[in-house]
Protein backbone atom coordinates (compact mmCIF):
# COMPACT_ATOMS: atom_id res chain seq x y z
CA UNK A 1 -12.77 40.65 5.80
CA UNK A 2 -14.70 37.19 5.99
CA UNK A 3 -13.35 34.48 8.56
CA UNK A 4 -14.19 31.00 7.86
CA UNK A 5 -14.92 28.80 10.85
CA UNK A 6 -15.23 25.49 11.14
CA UNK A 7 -19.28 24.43 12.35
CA UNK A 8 -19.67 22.96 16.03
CA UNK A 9 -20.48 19.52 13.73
CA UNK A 10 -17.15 19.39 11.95
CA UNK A 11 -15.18 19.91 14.90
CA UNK A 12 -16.69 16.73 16.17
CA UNK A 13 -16.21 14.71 13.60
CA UNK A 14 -12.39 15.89 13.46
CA UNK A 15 -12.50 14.71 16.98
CA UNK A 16 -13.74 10.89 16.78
CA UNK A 17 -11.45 11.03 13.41
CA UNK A 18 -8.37 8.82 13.22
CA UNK A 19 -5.89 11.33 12.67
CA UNK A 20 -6.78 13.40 16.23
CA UNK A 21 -6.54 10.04 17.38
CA UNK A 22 -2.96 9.54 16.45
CA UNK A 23 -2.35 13.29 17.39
CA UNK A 24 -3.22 12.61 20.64
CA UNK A 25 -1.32 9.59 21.65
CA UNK A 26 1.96 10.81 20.05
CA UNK A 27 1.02 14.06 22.10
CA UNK A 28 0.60 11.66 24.95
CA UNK A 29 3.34 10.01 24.40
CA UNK A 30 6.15 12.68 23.89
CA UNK A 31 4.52 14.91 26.96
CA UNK A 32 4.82 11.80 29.48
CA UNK A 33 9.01 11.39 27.68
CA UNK A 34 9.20 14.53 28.60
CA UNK A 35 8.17 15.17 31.69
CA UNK A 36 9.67 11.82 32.68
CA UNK A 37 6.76 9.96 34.03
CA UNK A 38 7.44 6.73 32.38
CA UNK A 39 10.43 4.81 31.07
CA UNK A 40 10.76 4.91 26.97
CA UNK A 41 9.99 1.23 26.09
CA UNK A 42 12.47 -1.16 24.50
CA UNK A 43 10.61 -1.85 21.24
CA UNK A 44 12.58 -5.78 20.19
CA UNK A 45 14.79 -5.28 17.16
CA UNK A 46 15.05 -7.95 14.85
CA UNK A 47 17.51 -8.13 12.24
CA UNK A 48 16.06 -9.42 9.07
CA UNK A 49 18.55 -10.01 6.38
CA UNK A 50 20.59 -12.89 3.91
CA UNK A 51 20.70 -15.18 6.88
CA UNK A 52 16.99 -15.26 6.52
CA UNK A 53 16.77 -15.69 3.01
CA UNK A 54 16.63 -11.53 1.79
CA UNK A 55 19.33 -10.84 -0.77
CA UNK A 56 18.71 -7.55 -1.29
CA UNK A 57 18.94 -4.73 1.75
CA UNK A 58 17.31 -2.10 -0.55
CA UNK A 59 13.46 -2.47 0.07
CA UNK A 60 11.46 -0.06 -1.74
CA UNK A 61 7.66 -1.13 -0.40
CA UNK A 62 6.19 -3.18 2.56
CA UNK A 63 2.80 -4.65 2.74
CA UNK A 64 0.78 -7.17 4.35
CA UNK A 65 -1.73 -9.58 3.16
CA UNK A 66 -4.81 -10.76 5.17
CA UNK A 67 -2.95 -13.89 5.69
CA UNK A 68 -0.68 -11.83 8.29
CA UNK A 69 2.32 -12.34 5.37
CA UNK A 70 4.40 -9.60 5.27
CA UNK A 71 5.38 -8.63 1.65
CA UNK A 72 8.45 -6.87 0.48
CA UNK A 73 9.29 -5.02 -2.81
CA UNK A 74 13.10 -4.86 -3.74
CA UNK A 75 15.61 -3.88 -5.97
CA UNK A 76 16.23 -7.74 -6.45
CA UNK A 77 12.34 -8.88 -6.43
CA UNK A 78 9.45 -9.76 -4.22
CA UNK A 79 10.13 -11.57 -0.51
CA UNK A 80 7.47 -13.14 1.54
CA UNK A 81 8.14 -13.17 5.26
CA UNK A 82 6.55 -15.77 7.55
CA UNK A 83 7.93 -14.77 10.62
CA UNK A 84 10.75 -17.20 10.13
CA UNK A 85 12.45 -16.80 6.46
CA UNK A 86 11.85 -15.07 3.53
CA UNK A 87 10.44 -16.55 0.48
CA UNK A 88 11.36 -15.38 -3.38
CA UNK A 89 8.67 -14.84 -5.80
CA UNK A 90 10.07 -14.84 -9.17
CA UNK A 91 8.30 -12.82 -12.18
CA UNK A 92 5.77 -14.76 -14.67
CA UNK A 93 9.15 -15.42 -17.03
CA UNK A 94 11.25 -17.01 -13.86
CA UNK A 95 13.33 -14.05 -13.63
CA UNK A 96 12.68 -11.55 -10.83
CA UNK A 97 10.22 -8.73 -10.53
CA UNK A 98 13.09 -5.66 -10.76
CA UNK A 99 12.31 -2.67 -9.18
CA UNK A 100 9.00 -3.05 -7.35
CA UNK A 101 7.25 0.14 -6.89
CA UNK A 102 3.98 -1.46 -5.09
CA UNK A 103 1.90 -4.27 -3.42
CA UNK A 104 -1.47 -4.69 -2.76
CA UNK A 105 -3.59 -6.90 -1.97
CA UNK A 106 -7.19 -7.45 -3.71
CA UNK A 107 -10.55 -8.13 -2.33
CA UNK A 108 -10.12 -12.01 -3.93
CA UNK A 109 -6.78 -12.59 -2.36
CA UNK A 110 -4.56 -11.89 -5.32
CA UNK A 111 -1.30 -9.88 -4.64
CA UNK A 112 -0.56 -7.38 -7.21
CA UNK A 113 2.68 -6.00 -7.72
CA UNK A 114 3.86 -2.89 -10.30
CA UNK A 115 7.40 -2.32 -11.29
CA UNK A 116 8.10 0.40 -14.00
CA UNK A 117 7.71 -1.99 -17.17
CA UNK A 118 5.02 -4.07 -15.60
CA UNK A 119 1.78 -5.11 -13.89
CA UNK A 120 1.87 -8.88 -11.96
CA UNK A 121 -0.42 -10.50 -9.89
CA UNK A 122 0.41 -13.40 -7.88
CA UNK A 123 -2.80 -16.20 -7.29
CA UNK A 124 -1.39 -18.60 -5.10
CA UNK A 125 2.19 -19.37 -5.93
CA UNK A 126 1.86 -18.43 -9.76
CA UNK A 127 3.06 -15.30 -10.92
CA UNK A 128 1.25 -13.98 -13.84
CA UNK A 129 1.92 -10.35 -16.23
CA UNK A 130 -0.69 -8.68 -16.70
CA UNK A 131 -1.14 -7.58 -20.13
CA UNK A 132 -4.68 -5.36 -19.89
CA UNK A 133 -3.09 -2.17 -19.29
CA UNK A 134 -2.24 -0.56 -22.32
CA UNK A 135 -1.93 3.12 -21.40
CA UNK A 136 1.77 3.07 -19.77
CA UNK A 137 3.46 1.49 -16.45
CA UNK A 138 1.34 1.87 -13.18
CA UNK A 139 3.74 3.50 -9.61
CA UNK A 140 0.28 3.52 -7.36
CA UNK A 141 -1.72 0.56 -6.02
CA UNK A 142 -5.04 0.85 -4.03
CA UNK A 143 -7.64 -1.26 -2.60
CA UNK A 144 -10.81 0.00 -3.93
CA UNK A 145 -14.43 -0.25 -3.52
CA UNK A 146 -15.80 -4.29 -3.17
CA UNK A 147 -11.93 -5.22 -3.11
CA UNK A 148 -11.14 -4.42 -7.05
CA UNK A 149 -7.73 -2.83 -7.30
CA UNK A 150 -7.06 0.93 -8.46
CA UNK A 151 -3.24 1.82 -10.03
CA UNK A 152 -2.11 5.22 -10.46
CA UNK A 153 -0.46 5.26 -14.34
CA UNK A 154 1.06 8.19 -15.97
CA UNK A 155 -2.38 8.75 -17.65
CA UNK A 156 -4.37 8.73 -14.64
CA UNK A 157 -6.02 6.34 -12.12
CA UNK A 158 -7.60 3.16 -13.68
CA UNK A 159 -9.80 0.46 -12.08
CA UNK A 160 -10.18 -2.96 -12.34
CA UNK A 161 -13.07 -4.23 -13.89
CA UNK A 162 -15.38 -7.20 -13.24
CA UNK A 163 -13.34 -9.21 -15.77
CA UNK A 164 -10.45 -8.12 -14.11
CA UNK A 165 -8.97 -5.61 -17.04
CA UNK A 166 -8.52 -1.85 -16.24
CA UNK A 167 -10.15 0.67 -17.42
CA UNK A 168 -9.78 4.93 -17.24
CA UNK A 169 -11.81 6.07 -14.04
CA UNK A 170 -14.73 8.25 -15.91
CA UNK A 171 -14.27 12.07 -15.43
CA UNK A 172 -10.44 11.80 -15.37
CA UNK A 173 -9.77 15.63 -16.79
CA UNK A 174 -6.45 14.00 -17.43
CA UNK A 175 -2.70 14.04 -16.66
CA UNK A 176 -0.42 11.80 -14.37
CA UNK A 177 -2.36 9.86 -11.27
CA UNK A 178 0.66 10.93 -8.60
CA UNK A 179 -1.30 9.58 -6.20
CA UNK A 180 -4.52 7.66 -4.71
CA UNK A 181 -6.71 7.16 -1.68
CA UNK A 182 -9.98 5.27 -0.56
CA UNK A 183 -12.70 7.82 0.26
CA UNK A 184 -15.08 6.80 2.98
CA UNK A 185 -18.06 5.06 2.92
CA UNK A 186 -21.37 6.53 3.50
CA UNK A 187 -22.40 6.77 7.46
CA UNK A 188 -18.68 6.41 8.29
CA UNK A 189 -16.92 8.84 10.76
């Protein structure tokens, strides 16, 4: 019987890595509750609802931009929050964006936003549809490489091109994208 073990290298990179990181502060963390050695902190609650301007309590998807704009995806359409009210974004028709299954933000600024029938992407205040994707409706959003945008569709991932259309990533053996992530750059930990 063969054992696999990981190399002295590998443990160190699992180490510096983000996810020991987090590992060790919760572990931190729920030790020192434990043990009683420090009071659990009162986090501020903040209520955010109609009285702010959100009419719908059923958010599906939170993001932020680099603006420091926090972004919400609804049953009743996309909300901007400014720290101080919430702002509507209607779809490119006027109507709302129904159903929004993701939000990301591109390398040029641009907010995209998928529901099940449709790709939008908001430049500035305008809402536009975007009508490049022809292969079915996109769930997943990424941030790829250079800032162009990645969606997960039911026929696999696509990227954004330099013109801004989408195109099948190359080597796809095919099948439903159910889900995406950034790899890391070369000389990264």
């Amino acid at each position: 019987m063969s054992v696999l073990a990981p190399t002295a290298s590998q443990i160190r990179r699992a180490l510096r890595g983000p996810a020991f990181g987090i590992l060790a502060v919760l572990g931190l963390a729920s030790s020192t509750l434990l043990l009683g050695q420090a009071p659990i902190p009162k986090w501020p609650l903040r209520n955010l609802g109609p009285d702010l301007g959100l009419t719908s309590d059923a958010a599906r998807v939170m993001s932020t931009d680099s603006r420091g704009f926090l972004w919400l995806g609804t049953e009743a359409g996309l909300f901007r929050f400014d720290g101080h009210r919430f702002v509507h974004f209607p779809g490119p028709d006027g109507s709302a964006l129904l159903d929004i299954r993701a939000i990301q933000e591109d390398g040029k600024g641009r907010l995209w936003i998928t529901t099940p029938r449709r790709l939008a992407c908001l430049v500035g205040s305008r809402m536009q549809h975007v009508q490049t994707i022809q292969q079915g409706p996109a769930f997943l959003l990424a941030r790829g490489p250079g800032g162009a945008i990645c969606l997960g569709s039911p026929t696999g991932p696509l990227r954004q091109r330099e013109d801004g259309s989408f195109a099948q990533l190359p080597g796809w053996p095919g099948g439903e994208a159910t889900a995406l992530a950034r790899a890391p750059t070369r000389g990264s930990s």
